[in-house]
C-alpha atoms as a PDB file:
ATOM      1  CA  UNK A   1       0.000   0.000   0.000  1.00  0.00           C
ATOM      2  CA  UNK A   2       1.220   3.169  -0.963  1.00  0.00           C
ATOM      3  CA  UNK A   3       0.373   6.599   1.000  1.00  0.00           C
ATOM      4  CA  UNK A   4      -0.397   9.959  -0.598  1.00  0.00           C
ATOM      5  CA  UNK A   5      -0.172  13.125  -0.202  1.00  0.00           C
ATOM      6  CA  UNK A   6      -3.055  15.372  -0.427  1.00  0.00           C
ATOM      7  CA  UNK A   7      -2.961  17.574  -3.219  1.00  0.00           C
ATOM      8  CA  UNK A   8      -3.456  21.616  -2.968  1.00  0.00           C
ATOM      9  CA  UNK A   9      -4.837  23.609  -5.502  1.00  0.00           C
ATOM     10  CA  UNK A  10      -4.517  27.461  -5.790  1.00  0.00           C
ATOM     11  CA  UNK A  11      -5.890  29.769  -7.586  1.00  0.00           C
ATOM     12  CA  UNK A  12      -3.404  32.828  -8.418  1.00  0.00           C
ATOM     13  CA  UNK A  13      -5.042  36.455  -8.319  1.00  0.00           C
ATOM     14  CA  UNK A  14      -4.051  39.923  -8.197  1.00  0.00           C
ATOM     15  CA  UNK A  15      -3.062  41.745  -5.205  1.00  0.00           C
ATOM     16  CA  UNK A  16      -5.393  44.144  -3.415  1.00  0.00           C
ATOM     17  CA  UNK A  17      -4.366  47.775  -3.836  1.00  0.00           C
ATOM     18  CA  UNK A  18      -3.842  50.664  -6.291  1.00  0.00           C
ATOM     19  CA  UNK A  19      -2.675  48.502  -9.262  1.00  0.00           C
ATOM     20  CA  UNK A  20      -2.979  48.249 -13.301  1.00  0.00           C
ATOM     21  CA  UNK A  21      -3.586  44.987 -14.788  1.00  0.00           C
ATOM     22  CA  UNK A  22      -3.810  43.921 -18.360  1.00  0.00           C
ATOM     23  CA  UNK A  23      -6.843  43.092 -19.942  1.00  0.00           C
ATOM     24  CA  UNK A  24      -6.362  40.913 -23.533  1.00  0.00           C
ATOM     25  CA  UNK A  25      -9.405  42.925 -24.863  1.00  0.00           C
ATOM     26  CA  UNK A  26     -10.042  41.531 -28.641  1.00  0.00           C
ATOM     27  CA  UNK A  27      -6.661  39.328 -28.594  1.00  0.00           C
ATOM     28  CA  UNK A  28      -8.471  36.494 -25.908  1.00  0.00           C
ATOM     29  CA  UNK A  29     -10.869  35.711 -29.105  1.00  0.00           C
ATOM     30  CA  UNK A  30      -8.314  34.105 -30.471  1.00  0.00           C
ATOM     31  CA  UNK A  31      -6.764  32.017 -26.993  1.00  0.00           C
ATOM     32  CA  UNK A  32     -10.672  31.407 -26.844  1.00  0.00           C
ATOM     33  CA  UNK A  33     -10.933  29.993 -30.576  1.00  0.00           C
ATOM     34  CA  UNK A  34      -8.269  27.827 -30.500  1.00  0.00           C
ATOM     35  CA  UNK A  35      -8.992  26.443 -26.789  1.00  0.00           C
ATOM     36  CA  UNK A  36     -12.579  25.398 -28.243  1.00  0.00           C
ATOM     37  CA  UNK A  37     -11.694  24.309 -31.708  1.00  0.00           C
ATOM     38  CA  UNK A  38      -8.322  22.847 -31.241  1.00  0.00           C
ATOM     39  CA  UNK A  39      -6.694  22.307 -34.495  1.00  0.00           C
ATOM     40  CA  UNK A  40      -8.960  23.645 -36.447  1.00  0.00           C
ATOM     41  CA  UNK A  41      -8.131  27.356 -35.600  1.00  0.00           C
ATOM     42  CA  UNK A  42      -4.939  28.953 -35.539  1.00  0.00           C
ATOM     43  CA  UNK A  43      -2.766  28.627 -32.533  1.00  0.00           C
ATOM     44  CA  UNK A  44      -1.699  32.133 -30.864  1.00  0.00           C
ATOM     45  CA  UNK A  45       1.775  33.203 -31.142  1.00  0.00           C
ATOM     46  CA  UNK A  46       1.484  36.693 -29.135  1.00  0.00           C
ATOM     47  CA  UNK A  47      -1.119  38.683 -27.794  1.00  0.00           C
ATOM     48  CA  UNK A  48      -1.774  42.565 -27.277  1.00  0.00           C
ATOM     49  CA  UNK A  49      -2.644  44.157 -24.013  1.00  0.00           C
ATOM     50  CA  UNK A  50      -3.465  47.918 -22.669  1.00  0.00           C
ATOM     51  CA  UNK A  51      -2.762  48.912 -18.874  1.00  0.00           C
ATOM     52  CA  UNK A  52      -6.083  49.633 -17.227  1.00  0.00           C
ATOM     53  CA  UNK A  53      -6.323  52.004 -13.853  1.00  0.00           C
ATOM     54  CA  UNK A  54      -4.886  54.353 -12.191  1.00  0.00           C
ATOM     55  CA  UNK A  55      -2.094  55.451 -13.914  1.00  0.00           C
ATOM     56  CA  UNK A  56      -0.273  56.200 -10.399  1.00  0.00           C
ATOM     57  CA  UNK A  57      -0.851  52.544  -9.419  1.00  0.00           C
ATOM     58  CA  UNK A  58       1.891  50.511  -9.771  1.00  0.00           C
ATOM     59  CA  UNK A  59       1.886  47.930 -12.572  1.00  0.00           C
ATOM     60  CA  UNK A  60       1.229  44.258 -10.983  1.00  0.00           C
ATOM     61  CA  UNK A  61       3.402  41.531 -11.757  1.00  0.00           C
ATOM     62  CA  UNK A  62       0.674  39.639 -12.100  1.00  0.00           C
ATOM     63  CA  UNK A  63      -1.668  41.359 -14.593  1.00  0.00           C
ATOM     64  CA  UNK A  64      -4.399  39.111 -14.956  1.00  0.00           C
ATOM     65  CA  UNK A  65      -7.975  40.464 -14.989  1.00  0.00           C
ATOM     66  CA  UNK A  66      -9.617  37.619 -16.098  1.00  0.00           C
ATOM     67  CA  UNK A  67      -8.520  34.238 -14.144  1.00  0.00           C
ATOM     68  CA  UNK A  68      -8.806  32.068 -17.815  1.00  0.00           C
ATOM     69  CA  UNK A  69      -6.107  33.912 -18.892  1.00  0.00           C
ATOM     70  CA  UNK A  70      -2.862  33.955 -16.250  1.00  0.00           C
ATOM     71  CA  UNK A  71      -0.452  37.422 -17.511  1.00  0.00           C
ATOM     72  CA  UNK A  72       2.851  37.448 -15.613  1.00  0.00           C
ATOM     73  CA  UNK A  73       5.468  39.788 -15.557  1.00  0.00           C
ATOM     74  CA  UNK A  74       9.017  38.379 -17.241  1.00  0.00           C
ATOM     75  CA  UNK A  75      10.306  38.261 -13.551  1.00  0.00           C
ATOM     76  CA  UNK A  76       7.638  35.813 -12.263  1.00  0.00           C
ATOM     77  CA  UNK A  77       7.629  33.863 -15.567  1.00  0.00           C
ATOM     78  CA  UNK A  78      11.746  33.467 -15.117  1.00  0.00           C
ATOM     79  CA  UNK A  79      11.092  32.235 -11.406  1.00  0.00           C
ATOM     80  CA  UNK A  80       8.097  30.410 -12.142  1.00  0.00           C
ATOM     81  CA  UNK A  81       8.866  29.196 -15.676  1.00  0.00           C
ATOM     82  CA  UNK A  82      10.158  25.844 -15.882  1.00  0.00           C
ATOM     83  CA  UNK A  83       7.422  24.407 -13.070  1.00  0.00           C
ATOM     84  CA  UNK A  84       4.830  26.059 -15.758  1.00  0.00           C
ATOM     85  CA  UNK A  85       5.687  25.017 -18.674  1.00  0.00           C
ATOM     86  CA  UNK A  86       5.483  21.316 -17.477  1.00  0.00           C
ATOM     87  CA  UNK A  87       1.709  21.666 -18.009  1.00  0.00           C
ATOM     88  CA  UNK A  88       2.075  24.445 -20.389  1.00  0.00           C
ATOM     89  CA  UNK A  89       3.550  27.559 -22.223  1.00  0.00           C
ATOM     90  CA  UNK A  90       4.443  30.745 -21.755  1.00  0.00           C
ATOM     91  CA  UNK A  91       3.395  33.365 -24.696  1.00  0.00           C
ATOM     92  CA  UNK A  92       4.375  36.681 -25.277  1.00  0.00           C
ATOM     93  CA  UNK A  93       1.866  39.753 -24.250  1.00  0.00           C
ATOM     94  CA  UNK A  94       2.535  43.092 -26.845  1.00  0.00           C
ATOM     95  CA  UNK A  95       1.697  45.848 -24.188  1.00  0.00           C
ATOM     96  CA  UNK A  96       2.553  49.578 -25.814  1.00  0.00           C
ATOM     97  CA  UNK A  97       5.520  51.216 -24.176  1.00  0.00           C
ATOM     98  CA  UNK A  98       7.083  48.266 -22.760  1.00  0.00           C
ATOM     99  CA  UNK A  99       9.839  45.718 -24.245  1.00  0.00           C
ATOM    100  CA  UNK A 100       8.304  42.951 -26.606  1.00  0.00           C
ATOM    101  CA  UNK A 101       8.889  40.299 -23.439  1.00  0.00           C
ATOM    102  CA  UNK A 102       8.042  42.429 -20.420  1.00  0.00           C
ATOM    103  CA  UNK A 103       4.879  40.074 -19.704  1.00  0.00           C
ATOM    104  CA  UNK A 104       3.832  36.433 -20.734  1.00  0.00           C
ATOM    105  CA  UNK A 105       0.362  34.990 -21.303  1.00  0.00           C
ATOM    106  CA  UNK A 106       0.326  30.851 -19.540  1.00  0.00           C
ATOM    107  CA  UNK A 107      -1.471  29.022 -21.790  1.00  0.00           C
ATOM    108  CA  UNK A 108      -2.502  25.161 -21.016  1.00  0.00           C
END
């Protein structure tokens, strides 16, 4: 007989506070296409994004405002990384003003 451990699950979501997250806006029709029609549709290779808030809040390093769709900052995605691509991948988020890999999308 073997024993287990129970598993945890968590659920990651922004801090509360003054801060800007990233909404996909028109981009997640396409993460939402291809999650529904698999091979059939075209897989996403980036996706655009647009702070929202206050502009004096600070900009979260995890920039999610919609829980189907995990956006972290490059920082968390190089600490996080290699335990999330084991279940899935990390693809870039196009936000205006920023570098072209300041912030991944996790897809699964």
């Amino acid at each position: 007989m073997t024993s287990s451990t129970p598993l945890a699950a968590y659920r990651i979501t922004p801090g509360e506070g003054n801060i800007r997250t990233l909404p996909l806006g028109d981009s997640l029709i396409g993460l939402k296409r291809w999650q529904f029609q698999g091979e059939r549709a075209e897989r996403p290779t980036e996706f655009g994004a647009e702070w929202t808030g206050d502009r004096k809040g600070r900009e979260a390093e995890f920039a999610s405002d919609y829980p189907g769709a995990p956006v972290f900052s490059r920082r968390l995605a190089d600490r996080l990384g290699d335990q999330l691509e084991k279940a899935g991948r990390l693809v870039p988020v196009r936000v205006a003003g920023t570098a072209a890999d300041d912030y991944v999308l996790y897809v699964v």
